[in-house]
Protein backbone atom coordinates (compact mmCIF):
# COMPACT_ATOMS: atom_id res chain seq x y z
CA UNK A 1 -37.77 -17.33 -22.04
CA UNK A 2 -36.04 -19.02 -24.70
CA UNK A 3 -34.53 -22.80 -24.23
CA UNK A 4 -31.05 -20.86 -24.24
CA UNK A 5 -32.00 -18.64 -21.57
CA UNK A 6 -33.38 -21.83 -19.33
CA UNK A 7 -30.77 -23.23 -19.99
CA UNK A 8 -27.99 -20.52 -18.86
CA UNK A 9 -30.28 -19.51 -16.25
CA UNK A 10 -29.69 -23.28 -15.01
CA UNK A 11 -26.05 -23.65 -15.04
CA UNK A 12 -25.69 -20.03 -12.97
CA UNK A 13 -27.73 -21.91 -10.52
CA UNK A 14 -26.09 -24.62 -10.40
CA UNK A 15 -22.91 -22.78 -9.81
CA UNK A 16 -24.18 -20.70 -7.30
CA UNK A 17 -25.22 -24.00 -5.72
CA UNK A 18 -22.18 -25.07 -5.86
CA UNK A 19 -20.63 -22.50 -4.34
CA UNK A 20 -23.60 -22.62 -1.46
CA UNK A 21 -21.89 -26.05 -0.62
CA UNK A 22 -18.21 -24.97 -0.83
CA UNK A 23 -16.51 -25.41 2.60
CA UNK A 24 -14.60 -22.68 1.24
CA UNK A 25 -16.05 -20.65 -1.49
CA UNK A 26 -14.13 -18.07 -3.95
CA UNK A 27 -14.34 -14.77 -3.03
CA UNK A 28 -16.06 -14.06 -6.10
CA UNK A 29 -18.94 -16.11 -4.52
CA UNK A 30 -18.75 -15.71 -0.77
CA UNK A 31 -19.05 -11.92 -1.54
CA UNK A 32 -21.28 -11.86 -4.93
CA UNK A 33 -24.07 -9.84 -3.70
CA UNK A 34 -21.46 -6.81 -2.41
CA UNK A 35 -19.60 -7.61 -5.88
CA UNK A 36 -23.14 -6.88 -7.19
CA UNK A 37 -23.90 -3.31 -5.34
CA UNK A 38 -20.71 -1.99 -6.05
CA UNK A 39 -20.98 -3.24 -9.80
CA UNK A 40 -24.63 -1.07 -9.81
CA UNK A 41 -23.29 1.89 -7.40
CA UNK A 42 -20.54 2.28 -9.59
CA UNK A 43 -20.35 5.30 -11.93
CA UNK A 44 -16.57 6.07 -12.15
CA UNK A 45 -14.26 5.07 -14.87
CA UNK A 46 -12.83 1.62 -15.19
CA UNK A 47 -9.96 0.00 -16.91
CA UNK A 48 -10.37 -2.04 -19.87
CA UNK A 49 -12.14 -5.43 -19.05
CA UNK A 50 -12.03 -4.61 -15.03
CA UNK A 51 -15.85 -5.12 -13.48
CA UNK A 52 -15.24 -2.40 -10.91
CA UNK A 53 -13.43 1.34 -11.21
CA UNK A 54 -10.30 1.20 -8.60
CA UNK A 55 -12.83 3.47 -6.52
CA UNK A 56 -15.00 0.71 -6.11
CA UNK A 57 -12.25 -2.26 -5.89
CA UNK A 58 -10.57 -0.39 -3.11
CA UNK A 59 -14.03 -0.15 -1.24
CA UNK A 60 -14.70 -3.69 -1.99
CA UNK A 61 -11.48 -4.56 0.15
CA UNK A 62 -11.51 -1.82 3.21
CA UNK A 63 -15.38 -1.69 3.47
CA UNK A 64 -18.17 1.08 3.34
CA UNK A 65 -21.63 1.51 3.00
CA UNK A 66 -23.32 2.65 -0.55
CA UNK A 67 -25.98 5.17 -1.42
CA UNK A 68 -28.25 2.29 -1.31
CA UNK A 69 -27.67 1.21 2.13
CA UNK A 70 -25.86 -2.09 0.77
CA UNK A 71 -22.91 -2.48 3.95
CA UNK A 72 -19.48 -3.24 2.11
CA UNK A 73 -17.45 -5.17 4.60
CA UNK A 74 -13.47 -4.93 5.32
CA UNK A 75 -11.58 -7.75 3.43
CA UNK A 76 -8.61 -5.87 4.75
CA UNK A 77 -7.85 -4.31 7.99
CA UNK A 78 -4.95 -1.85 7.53
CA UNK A 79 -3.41 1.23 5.95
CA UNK A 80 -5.58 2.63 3.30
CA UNK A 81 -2.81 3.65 1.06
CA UNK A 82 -1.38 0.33 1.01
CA UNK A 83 -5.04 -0.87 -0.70
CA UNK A 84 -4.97 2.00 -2.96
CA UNK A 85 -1.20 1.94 -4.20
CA UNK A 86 -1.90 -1.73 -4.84
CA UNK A 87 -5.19 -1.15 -6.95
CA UNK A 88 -3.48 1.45 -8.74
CA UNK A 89 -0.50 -1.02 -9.35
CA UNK A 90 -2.96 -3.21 -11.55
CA UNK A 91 -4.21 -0.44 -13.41
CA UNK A 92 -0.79 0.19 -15.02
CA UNK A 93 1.42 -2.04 -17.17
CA UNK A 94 3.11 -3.12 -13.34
CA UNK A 95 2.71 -6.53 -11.93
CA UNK A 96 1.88 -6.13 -8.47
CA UNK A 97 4.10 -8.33 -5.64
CA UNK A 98 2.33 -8.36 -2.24
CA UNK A 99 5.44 -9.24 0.36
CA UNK A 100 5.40 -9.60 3.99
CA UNK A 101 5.87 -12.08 6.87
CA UNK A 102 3.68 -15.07 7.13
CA UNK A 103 0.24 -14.27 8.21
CA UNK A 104 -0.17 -10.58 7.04
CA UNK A 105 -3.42 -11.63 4.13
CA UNK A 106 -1.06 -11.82 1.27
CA UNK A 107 -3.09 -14.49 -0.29
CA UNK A 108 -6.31 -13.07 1.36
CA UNK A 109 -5.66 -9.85 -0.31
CA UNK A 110 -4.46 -11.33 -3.64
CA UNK A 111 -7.82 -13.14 -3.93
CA UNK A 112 -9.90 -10.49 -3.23
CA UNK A 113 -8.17 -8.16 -5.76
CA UNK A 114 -8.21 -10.42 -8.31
CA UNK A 115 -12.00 -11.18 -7.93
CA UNK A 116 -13.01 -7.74 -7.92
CA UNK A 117 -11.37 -6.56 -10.67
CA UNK A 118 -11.66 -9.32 -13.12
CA UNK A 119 -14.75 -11.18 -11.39
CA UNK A 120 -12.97 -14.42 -11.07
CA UNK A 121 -9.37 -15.65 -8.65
CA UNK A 122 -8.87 -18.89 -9.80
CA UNK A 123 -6.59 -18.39 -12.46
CA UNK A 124 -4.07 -18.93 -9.93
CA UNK A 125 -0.53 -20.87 -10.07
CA UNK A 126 0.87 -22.33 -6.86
CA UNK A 127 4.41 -21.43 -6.06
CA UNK A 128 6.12 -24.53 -4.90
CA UNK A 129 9.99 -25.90 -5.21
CA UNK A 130 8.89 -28.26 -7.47
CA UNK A 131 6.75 -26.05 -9.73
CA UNK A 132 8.10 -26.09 -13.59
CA UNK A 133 7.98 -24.06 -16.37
CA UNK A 134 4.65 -25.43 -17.89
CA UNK A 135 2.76 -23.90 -14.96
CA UNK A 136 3.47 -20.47 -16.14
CA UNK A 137 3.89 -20.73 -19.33
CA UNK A 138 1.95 -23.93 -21.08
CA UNK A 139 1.64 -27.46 -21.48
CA UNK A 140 0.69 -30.16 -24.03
CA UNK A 141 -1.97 -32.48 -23.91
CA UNK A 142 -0.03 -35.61 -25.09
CA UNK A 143 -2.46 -37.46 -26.60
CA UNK A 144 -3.40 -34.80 -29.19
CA UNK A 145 0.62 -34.29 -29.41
CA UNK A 146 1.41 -38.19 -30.59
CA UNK A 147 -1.62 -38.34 -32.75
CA UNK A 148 -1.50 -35.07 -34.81
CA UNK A 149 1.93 -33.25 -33.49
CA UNK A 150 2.09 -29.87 -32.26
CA UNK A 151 -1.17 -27.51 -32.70
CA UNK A 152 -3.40 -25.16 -30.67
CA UNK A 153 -5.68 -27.78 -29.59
CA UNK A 154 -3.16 -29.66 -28.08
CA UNK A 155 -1.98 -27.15 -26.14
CA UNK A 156 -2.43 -26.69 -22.56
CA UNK A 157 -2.92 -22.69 -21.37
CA UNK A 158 -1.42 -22.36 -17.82
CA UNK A 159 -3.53 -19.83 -15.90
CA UNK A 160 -1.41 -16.58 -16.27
CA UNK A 161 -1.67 -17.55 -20.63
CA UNK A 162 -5.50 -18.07 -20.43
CA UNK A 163 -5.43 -14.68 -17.97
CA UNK A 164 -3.22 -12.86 -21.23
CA UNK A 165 -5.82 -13.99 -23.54
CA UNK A 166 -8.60 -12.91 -21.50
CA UNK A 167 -7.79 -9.74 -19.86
CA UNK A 168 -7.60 -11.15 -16.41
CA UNK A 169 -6.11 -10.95 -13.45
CA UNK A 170 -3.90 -13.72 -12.94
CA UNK A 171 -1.98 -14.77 -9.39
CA UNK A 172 1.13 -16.24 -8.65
CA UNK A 173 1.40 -17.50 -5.27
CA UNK A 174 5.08 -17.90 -3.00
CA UNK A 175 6.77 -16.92 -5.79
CA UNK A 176 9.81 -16.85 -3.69
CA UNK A 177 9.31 -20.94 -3.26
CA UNK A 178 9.63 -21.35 -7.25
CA UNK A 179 13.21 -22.08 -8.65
CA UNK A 180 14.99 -19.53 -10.14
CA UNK A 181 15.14 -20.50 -13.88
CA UNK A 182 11.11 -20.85 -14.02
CA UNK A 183 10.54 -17.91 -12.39
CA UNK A 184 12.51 -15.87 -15.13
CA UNK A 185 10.11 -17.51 -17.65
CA UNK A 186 7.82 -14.12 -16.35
CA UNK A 187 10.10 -12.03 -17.69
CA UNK A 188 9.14 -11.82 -21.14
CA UNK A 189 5.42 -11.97 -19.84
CA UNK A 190 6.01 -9.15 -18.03
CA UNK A 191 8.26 -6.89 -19.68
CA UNK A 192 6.91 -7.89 -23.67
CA UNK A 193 3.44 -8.68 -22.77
CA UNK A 194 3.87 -11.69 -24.82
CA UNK A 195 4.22 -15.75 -24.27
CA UNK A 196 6.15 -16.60 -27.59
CA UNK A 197 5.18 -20.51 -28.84
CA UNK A 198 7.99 -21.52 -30.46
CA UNK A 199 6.78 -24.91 -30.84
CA UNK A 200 4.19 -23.54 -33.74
CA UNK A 201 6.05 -20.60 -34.39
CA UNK A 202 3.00 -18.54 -32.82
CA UNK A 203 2.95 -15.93 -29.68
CA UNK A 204 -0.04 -15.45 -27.03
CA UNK A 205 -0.05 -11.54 -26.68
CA UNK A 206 -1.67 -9.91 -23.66
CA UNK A 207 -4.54 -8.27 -24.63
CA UNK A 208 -6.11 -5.25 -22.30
CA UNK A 209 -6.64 -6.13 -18.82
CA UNK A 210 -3.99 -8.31 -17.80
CA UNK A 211 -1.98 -8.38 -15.41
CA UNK A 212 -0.57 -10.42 -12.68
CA UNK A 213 -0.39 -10.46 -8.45
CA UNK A 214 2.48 -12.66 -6.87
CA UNK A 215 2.74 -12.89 -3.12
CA UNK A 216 6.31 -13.63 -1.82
CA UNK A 217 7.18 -14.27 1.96
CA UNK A 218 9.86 -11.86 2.78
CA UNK A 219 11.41 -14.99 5.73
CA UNK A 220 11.85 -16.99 2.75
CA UNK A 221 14.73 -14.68 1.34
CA UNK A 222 17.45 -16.41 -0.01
CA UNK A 223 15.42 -19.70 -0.67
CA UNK A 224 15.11 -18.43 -4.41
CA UNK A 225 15.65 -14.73 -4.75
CA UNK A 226 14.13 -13.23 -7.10
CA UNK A 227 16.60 -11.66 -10.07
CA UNK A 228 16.94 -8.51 -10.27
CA UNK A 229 15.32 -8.35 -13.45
CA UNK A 230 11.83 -9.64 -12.58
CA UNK A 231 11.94 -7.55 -9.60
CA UNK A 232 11.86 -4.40 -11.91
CA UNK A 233 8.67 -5.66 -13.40
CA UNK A 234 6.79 -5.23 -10.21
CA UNK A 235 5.61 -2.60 -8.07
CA UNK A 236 6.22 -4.10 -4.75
CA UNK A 237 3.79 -3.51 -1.65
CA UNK A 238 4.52 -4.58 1.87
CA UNK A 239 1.56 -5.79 3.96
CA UNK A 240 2.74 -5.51 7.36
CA UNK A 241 1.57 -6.85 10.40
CA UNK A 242 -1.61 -5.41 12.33
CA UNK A 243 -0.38 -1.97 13.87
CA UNK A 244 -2.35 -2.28 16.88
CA UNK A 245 -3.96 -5.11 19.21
CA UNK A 246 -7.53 -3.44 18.64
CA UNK A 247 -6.78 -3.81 14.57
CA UNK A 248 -5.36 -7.64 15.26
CA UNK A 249 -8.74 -8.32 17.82
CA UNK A 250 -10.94 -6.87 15.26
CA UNK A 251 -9.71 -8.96 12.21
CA UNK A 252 -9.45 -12.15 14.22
CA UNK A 253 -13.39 -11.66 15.17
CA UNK A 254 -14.19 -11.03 11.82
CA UNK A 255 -12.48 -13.86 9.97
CA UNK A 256 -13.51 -16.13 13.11
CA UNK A 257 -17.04 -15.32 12.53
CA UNK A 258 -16.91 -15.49 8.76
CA UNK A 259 -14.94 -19.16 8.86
CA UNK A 260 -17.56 -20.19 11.98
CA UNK A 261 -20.87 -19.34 9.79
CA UNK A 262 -18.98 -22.28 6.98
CA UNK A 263 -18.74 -24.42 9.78
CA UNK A 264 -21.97 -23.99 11.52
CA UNK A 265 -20.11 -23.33 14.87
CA UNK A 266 -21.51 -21.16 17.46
CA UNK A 267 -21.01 -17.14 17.16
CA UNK A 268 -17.76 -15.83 19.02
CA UNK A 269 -18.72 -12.53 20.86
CA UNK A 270 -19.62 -14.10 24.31
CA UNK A 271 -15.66 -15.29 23.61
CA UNK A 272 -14.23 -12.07 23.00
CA UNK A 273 -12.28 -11.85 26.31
CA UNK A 274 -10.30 -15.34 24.97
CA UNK A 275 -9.79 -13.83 21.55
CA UNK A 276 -7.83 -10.57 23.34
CA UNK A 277 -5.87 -13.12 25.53
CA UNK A 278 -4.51 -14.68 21.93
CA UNK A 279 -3.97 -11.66 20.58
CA UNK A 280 -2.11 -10.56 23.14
CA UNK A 281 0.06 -13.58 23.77
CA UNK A 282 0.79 -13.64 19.99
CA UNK A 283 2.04 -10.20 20.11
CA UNK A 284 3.48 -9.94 22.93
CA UNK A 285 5.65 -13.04 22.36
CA UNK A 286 6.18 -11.87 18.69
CA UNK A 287 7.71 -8.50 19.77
CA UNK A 288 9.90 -9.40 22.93
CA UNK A 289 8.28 -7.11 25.33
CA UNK A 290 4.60 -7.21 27.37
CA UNK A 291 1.98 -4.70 25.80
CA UNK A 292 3.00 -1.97 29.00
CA UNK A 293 6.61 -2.25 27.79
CA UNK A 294 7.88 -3.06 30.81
CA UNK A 295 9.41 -6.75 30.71
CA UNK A 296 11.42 -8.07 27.70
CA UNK A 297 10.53 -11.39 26.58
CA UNK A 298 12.40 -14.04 24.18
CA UNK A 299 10.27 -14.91 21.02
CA UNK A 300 10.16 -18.63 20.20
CA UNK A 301 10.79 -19.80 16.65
CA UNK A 302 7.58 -19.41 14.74
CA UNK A 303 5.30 -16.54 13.58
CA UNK A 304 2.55 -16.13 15.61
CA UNK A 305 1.03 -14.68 12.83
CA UNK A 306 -2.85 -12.90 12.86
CA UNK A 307 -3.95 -16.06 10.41
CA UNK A 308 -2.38 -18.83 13.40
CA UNK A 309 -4.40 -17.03 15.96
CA UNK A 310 -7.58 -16.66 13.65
CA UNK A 311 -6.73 -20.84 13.43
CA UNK A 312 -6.12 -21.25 17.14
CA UNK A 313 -9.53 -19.37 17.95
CA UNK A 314 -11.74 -21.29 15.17
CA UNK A 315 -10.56 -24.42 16.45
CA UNK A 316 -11.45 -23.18 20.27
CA UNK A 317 -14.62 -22.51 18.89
CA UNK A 318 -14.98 -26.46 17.77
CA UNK A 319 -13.83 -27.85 20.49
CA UNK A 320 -16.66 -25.45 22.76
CA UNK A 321 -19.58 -26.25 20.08
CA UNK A 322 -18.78 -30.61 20.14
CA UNK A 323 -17.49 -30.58 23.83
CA UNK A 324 -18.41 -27.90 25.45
CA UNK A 325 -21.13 -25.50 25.85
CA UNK A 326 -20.89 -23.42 23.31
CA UNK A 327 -18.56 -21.00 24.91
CA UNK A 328 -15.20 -20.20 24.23
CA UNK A 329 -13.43 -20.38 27.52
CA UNK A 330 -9.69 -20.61 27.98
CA UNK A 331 -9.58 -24.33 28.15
CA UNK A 332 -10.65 -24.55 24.89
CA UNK A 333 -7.75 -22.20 23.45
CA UNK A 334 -5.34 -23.38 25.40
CA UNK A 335 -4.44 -26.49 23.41
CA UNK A 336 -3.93 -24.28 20.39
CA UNK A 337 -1.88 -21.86 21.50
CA UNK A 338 0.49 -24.32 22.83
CA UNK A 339 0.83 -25.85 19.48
CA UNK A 340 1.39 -22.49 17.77
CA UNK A 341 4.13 -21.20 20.27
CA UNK A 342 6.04 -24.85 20.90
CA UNK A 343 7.20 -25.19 17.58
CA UNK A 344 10.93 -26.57 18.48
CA UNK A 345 10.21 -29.27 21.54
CA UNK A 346 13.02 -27.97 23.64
CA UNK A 347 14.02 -24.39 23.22
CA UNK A 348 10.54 -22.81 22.72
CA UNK A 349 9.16 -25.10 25.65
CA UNK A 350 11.40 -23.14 27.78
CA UNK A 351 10.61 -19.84 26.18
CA UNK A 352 6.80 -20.83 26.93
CA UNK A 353 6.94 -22.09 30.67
CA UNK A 354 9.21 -18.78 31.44
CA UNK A 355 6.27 -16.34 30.14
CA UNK A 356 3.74 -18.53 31.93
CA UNK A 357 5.25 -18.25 34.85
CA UNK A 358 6.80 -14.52 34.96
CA UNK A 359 3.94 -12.68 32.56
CA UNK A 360 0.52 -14.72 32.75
CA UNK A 361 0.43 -15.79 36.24
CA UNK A 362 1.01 -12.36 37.31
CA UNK A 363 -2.06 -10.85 35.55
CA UNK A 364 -4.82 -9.33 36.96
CA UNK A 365 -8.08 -11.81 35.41
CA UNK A 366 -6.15 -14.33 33.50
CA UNK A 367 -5.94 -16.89 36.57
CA UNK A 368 -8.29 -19.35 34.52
CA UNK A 369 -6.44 -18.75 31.20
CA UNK A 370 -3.40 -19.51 33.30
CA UNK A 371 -4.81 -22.77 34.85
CA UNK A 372 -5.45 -24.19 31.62
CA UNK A 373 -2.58 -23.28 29.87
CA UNK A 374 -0.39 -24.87 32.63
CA UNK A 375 -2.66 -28.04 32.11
CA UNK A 376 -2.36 -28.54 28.73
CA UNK A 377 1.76 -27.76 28.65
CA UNK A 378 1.99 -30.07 31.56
């Protein structure tokens, strides 16, 4: 081996080392070894610069099991199509915007596209109110600037201008949440394929491979809508909320079990009778009505979204492993889902006590979950 072999062989390890002691890794790490299989399963055609075929990137996210045995696992619980019209999205000159309400794996599924097809999700910019044009487009390292005025080394690439130079994938996140006049600065990016410089009197131009995945939450319309002009630039995919409370159980065990492994917490399934009684006060609370139908209920004033139970759950979990015995019980959820439902102090108090008293202390088994959750809202 020669000393520049040892010595790439050495910084892969120390990445993957890295990543071993990530509280949260990349997907791109968390997942390498299915990344991997799929990468050496794979025989079908593939975009320019994209690791995987769309085949094999839409496998990567809904799970299956290769020819050598190698288990894929869901990243994403929900309507095929919606994974495949999405993959095919980023395999045309489209942006892809992943919309929905808060809580349906917009990010989650933004990641996870972006590190299968390009092998790498952090070339990521984060949507916020105070987010300015330099983000998207690029900045200047100011040092270099006073010393020896404008050139390419003292320019900064923002993510999405390293991801045109590249062939990447790069992601915009709440794109909604970013004023108006910066997000229009995608509008030549998308529509030209080209980030004009006209400090040097240069242009970045997008070479094969690039494009771009922007997650917007559709309760944030009319915070900063998005013109009608960048909206034409992207195929637009709605992730919608889990169809069924089977679907929302199963991808609340999943990511409960993934995020407990990270924190060395005990394993859920003894506490899959609490997980159902989330679920089903999350849904039931978020539609108006009890799963039979039969009694309307008012919704309080926040989401209840899959990821807050998935949160209310993993912190159950914690409070069983440090103070408990190890077992999720309702005592140790009970705290939670208070915090998730009371969002306003006075109205959704009300809206809480009411379905206490009228839905959960009238069902059949749920006497302790009701004990505790009287308790805690006490």
């Amino acid at each position: 081996m020669t000393v520049s072999e040892i010595n790439s062989a050495s910084v892969v390890s120390g990445v993957e080392a890295a990543a071993a002691e990530a509280l949260r890794p990349h997907a791109e790490h968390a997942f390498a070894h299915e990344l991997k299989a799929l990468v050496a399963a794979d025989d079908r055609p593939r975009p320019a610069r994209w690791q995987l075929s769309p085949w094999a990137v839409a496998t990567y996210l809904l799970g299956g099991t290769l020819p050598d045995g190698t288990v894929i696992t869901p990243k994403y619980v929900g309507p095929r199509r919606i994974v495949e019209v999405a993959v095919t999205t980023l395999a045309t000159d489209r942006a892809l915007l992943l919309l929905g309400v808060p809580g349906t794996a917009k990010t989650w599924v933004s990641e996870h596209l972006a590190a299968a097809v390009s092998g790498d999700s952090t070339l990521l910019v984060q949507g916020t109110a105070g987010t300015p044009e330099e983000a998207i487009r690029y900045g200047w390292n100011y040092a270099q600037l006073l010393a020896h005025g404008p050139s390419r080394d003292a320019l900064v690439p923002s993510p999405v201008m390293r991801a045109m130079a590249e062939g990447m994938t790069a992601r915009v996140e709440e794109l909604t949440r970013i004023p108006a006049d910066v997000q229009d600065t995608l509008i030549t990016i998308l529509s030209e394929k080209t980030l004009p410089i006209p400090e040097l009197g240069q242009e970045t131009q997008a070479v094969r491979g690039f494009n771009l995945i922007a997650t917007a939450n559709d309760r944030d319309r009319g915070v900063n809508e998005l013109s009608s002009a960048l909206r034409r630039r992207f195929n637009t995919v709605v992730l919608p909320l889990p169809a069924t409370a089977e679907e929302e159980v199963d991808i609340v065990s999943r990511r409960v079990d993934q995020l407990g492994r990270s924190l060395d917490l005990p394993a859920a399934p003894e506490g899959m009778d609490e997980i159902r009684r989330v679920v089903t006060v999350f849904r039931e609370l978020r539609d108006g009505v009890t799963g039979d139908g039969r009694t309307k209920l008012k919704s309080p004033s926040g989401t209840l979204s899959t990821a807050e139970a998935i949160s209310v759950v993993t912190g159950g979990l914690a409070l069983a492993a440090h103070f408990g015995d190890g077992v999720l019980r309702s005592g140790d959820v009970a705290a939670g889902i208070l915090g998730a439902v009371v969002r306003d102090p006075a109205a959704d108090r009300v809206i809480w006590q009411e379905y206490l008293e009228t839905v959960v202390r009238e069902r059949d088994g749920w006497k302790d979950f009701y004990r505790a959750c009287r308790e805690v809202s006490a």
